[in-house]
Protein backbone atom coordinates (compact mmCIF):
# COMPACT_ATOMS: atom_id res chain seq x y z
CA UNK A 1 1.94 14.88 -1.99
CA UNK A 2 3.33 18.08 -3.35
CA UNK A 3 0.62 18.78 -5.38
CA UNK A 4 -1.34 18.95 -1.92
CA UNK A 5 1.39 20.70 -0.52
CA UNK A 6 1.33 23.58 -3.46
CA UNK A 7 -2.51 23.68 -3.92
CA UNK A 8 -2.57 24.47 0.32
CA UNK A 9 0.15 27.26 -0.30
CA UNK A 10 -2.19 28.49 -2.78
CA UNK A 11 -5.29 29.01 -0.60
CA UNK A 12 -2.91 31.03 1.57
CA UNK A 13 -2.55 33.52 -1.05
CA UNK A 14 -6.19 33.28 -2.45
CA UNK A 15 -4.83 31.24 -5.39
CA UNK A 16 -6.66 28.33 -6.33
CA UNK A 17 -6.76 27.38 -9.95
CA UNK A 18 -7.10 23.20 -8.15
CA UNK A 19 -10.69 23.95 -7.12
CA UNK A 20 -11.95 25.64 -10.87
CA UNK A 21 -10.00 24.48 -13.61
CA UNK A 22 -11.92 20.99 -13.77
CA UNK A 23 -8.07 19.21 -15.11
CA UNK A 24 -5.99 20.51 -12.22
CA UNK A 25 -9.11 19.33 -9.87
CA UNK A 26 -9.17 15.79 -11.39
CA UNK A 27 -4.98 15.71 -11.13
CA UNK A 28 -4.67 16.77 -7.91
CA UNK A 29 -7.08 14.50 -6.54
CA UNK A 30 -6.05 11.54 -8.32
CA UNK A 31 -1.98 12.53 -7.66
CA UNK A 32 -3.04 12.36 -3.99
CA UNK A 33 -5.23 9.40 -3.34
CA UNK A 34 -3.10 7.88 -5.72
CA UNK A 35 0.55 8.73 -3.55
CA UNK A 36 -0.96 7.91 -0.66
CA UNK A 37 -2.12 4.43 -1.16
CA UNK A 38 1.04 3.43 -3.30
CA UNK A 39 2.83 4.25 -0.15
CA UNK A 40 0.38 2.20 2.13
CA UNK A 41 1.02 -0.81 -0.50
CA UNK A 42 4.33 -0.31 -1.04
CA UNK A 43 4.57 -1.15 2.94
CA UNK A 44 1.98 -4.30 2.06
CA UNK A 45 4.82 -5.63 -0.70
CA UNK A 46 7.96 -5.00 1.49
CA UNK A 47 5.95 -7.04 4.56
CA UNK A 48 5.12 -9.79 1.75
CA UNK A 49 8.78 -10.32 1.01
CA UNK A 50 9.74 -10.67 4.71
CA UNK A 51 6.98 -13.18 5.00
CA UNK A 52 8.65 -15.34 1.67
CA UNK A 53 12.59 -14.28 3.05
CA UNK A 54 11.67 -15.79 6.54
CA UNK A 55 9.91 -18.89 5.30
CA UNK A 56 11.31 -22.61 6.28
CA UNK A 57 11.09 -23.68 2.89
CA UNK A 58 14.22 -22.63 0.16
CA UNK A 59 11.41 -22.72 -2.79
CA UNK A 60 9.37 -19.95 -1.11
CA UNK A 61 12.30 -18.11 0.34
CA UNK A 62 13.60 -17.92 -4.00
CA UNK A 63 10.10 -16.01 -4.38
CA UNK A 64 12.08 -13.32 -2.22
CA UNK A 65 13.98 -11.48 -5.23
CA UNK A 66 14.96 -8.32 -6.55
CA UNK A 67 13.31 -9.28 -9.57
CA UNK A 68 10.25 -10.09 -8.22
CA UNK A 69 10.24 -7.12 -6.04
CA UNK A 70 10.66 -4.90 -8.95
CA UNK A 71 7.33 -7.11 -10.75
CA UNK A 72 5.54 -6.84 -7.29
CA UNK A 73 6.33 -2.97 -7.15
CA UNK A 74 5.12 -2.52 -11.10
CA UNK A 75 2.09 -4.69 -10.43
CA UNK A 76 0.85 -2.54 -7.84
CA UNK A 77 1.23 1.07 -8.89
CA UNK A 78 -0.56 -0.58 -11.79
CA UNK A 79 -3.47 -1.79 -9.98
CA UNK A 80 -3.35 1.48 -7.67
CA UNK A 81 -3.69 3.71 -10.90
CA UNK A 82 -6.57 1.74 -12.70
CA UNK A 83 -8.45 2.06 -9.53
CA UNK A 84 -8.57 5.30 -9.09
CA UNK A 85 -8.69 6.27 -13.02
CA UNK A 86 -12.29 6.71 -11.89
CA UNK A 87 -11.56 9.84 -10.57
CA UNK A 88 -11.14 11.60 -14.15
CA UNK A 89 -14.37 10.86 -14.88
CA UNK A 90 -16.24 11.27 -11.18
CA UNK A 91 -14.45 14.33 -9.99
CA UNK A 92 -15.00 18.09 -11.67
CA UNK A 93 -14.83 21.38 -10.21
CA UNK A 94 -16.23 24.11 -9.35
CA UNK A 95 -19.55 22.54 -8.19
CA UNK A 96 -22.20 24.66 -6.47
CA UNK A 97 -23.72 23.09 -3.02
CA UNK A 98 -20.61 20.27 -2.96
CA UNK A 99 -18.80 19.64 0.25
CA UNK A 100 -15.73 21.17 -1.44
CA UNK A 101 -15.04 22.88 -4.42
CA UNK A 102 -13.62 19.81 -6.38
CA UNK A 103 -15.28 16.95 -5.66
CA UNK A 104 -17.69 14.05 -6.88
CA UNK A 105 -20.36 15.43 -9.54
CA UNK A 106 -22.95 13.05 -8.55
CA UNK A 107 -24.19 10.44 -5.78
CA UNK A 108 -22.98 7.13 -7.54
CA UNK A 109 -19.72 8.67 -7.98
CA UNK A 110 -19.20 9.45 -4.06
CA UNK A 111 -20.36 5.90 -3.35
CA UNK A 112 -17.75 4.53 -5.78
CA UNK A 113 -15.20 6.99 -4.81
CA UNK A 114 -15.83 6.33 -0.74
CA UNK A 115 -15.65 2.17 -1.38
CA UNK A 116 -12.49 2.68 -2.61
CA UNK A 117 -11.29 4.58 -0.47
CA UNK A 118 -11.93 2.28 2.22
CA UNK A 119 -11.01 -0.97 0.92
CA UNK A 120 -7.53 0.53 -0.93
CA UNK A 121 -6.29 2.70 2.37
CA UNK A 122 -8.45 1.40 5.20
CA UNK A 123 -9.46 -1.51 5.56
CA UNK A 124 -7.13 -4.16 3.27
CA UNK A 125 -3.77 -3.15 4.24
CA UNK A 126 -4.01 -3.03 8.49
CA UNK A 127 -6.07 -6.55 7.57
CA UNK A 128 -3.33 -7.82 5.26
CA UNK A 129 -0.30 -6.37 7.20
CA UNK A 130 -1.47 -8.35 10.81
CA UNK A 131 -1.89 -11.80 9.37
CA UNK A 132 1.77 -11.22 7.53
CA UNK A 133 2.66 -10.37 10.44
CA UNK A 134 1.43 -13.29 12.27
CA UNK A 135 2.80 -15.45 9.55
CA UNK A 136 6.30 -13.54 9.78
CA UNK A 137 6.24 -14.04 13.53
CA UNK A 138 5.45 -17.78 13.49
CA UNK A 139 7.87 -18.42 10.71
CA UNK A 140 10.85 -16.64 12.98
CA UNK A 141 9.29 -18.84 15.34
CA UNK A 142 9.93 -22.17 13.68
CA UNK A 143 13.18 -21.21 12.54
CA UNK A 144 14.16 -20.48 16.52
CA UNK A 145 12.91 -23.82 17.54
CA UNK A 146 14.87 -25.93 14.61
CA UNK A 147 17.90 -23.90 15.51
CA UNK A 148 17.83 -24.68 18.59
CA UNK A 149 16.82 -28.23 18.27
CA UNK A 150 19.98 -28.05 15.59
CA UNK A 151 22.55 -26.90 18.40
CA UNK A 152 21.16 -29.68 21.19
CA UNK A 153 21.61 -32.34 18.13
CA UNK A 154 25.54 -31.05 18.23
CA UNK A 155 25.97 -30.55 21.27
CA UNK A 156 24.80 -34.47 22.25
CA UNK A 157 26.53 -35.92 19.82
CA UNK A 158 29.82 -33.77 20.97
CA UNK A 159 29.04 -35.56 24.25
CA UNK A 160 29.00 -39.00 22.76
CA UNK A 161 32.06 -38.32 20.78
CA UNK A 162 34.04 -37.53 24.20
């Protein structure tokens, strides 16, 4: 993100080595796309460990750790950075008749580069994060109803001990 934020002070003062030295293109790209979907994920993971920490079931509810967070956390800036490694190779600036400056040298690339982007920031996580969050809300929802099924079994048989 603040390699988006400096590159945009730069066009204000007519400075912009992002857009025609081809490394600084291919970084700041790749530092953004990449930022911005760890921080989608990273909302994916902590929604995953509700879903195990609310579960009926003491096995899955163990799943919820801070060890396991820490593997689920390295596993997925993993996967976020080999998907977009693409964009060292795809990406080069300056390019004459482009949309922008420093963008994708070629039509396979932008077809690559656009899947990605959708699946990785658009169309997985709101997908993913509404059936965790139907499986968080129906878990909470068992767990209400064996409470309370709990605290009428007590309550009778404080009745019947009377």
């Amino acid at each position: 993100m603040y390699v988006s934020i400096l590159s945009r002070i730069g066009i204000g003062f007519r400075i912009t080595p992002f857009y025609y030295i081809p490394i600084l293109c291919k970084l700041q790209v790749y530092i953004a796309n990449v930022s911005v979907s760890l921080v989608i994920w990273f909302t994916i993971g902590s929604c995953w460990d509700r879903f195990l920490s609310s579960s009926r079931k003491a096995c899955v509810r163990r799943m919820s750790s801070h060890r396991n967070s820490r593997r689920t956390i390295l596993a997925i800036t993993f996967c976020i950075s080999a998907a977009y490694a693409q964009i060292f190779y795809c990406f080069d600036g300056p390019l004459v008749m482009a949309a922008a400056p420093c963008s994708a040298k070629n039509t396979p690339c932008t077809t690559i580069d656009t899947i990605l982007l959708f699946f990785i920031q658009f169309f997985a996580p709101p997908l993913l994060i509404f059936c965790l969050g139907i499986k968080i809300h129906q878990n909470v929802h068992q767990m209400a109803t064996i409470s309370s099924q709990q605290q009428g079994h007590v309550l009778n048989k404080q009745k019947a001990d009377r």
